[in-house]
Protein backbone atom coordinates (compact mmCIF):
# COMPACT_ATOMS: atom_id res chain seq x y z
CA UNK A 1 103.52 118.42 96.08
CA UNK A 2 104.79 115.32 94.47
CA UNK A 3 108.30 116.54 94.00
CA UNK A 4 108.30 117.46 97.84
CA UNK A 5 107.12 114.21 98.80
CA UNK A 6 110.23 112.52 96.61
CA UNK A 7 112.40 114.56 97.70
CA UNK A 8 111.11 113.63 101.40
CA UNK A 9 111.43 109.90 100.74
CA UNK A 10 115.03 110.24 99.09
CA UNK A 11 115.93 112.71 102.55
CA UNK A 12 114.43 109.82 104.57
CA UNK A 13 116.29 107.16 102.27
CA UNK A 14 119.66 109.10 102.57
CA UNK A 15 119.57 109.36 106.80
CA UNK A 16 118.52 105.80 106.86
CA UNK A 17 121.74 104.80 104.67
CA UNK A 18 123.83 106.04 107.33
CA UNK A 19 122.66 103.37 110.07
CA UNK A 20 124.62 100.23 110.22
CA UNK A 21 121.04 98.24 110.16
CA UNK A 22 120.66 99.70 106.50
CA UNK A 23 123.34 96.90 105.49
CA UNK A 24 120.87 94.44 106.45
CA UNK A 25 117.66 95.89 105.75
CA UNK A 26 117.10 98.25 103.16
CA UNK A 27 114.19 100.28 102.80
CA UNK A 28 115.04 101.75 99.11
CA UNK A 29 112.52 99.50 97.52
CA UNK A 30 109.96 100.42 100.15
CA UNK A 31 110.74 104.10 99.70
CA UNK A 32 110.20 103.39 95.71
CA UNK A 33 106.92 102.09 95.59
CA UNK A 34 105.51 104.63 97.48
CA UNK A 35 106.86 107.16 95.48
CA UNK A 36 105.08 105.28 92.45
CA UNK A 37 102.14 105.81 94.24
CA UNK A 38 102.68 109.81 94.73
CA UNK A 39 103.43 110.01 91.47
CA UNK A 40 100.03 107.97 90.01
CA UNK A 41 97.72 109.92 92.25
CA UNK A 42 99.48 113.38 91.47
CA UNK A 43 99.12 112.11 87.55
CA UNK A 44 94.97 111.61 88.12
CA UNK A 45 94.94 114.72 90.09
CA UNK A 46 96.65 116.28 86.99
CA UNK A 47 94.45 114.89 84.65
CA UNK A 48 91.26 115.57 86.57
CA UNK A 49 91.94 119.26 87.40
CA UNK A 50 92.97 120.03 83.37
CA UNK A 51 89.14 117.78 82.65
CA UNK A 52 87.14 119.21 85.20
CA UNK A 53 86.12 116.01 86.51
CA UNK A 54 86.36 114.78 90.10
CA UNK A 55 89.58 112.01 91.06
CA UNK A 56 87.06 109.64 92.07
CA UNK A 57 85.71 109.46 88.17
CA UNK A 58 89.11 108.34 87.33
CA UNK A 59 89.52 106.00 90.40
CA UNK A 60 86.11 104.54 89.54
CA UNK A 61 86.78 104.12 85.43
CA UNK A 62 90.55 102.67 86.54
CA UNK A 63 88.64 99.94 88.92
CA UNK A 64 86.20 99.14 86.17
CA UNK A 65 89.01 98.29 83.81
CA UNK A 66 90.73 96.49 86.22
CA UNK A 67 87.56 94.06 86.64
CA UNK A 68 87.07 93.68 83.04
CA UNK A 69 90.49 93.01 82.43
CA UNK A 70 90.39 89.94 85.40
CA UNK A 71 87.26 88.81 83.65
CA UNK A 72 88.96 88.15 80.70
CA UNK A 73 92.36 86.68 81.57
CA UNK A 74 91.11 84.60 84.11
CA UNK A 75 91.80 81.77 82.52
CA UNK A 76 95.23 83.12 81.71
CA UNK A 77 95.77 84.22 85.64
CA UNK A 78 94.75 80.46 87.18
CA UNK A 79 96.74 78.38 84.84
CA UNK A 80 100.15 80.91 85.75
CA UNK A 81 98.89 80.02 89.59
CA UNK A 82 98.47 76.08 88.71
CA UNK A 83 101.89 76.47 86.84
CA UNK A 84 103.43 77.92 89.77
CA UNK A 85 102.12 75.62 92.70
């Protein structure tokens, strides 16, 4: 399903090439990050089927990590925002 899906956005990615707007606006970056985020949710639907365990385990344990993780760099985070402003 994934590899249909890039192959769909590289199809779409090609045609689009062929427009004289695509000088001006390219959509190649677009097109990438959502095939990032095919491939991360085939990679947990992967892993889940092969465990047994529903997506939403994963989803749920990958949010928890992301909070902890904000809890402790937050420090870190604001002073690269106060740096930056």
């Amino acid at each position: 399903m994934a590899l249909g899906l890039n192959a769909l956005l590289s199809a779409v990615n090609t045609i689009y090439s062929r427009y004289p707007i695509a000088r001006n606006r390219p959509i190649k970056g677009y097109l990438q990050v959502v095939a990032i985020v095919v491939w991360v949710f085939a990679v947990i639907l992967i892993i889940a089927k092969n465990l047994r365990q529903s997506p939403w385990f994963f989803l749920s344990g990958i949010g928890a990590m992301t909070a902890i993780l904000l809890l402790v760099f937050r420090d870190t985070q604001l002073r690269l925002a106060a740096c930056r402003t």
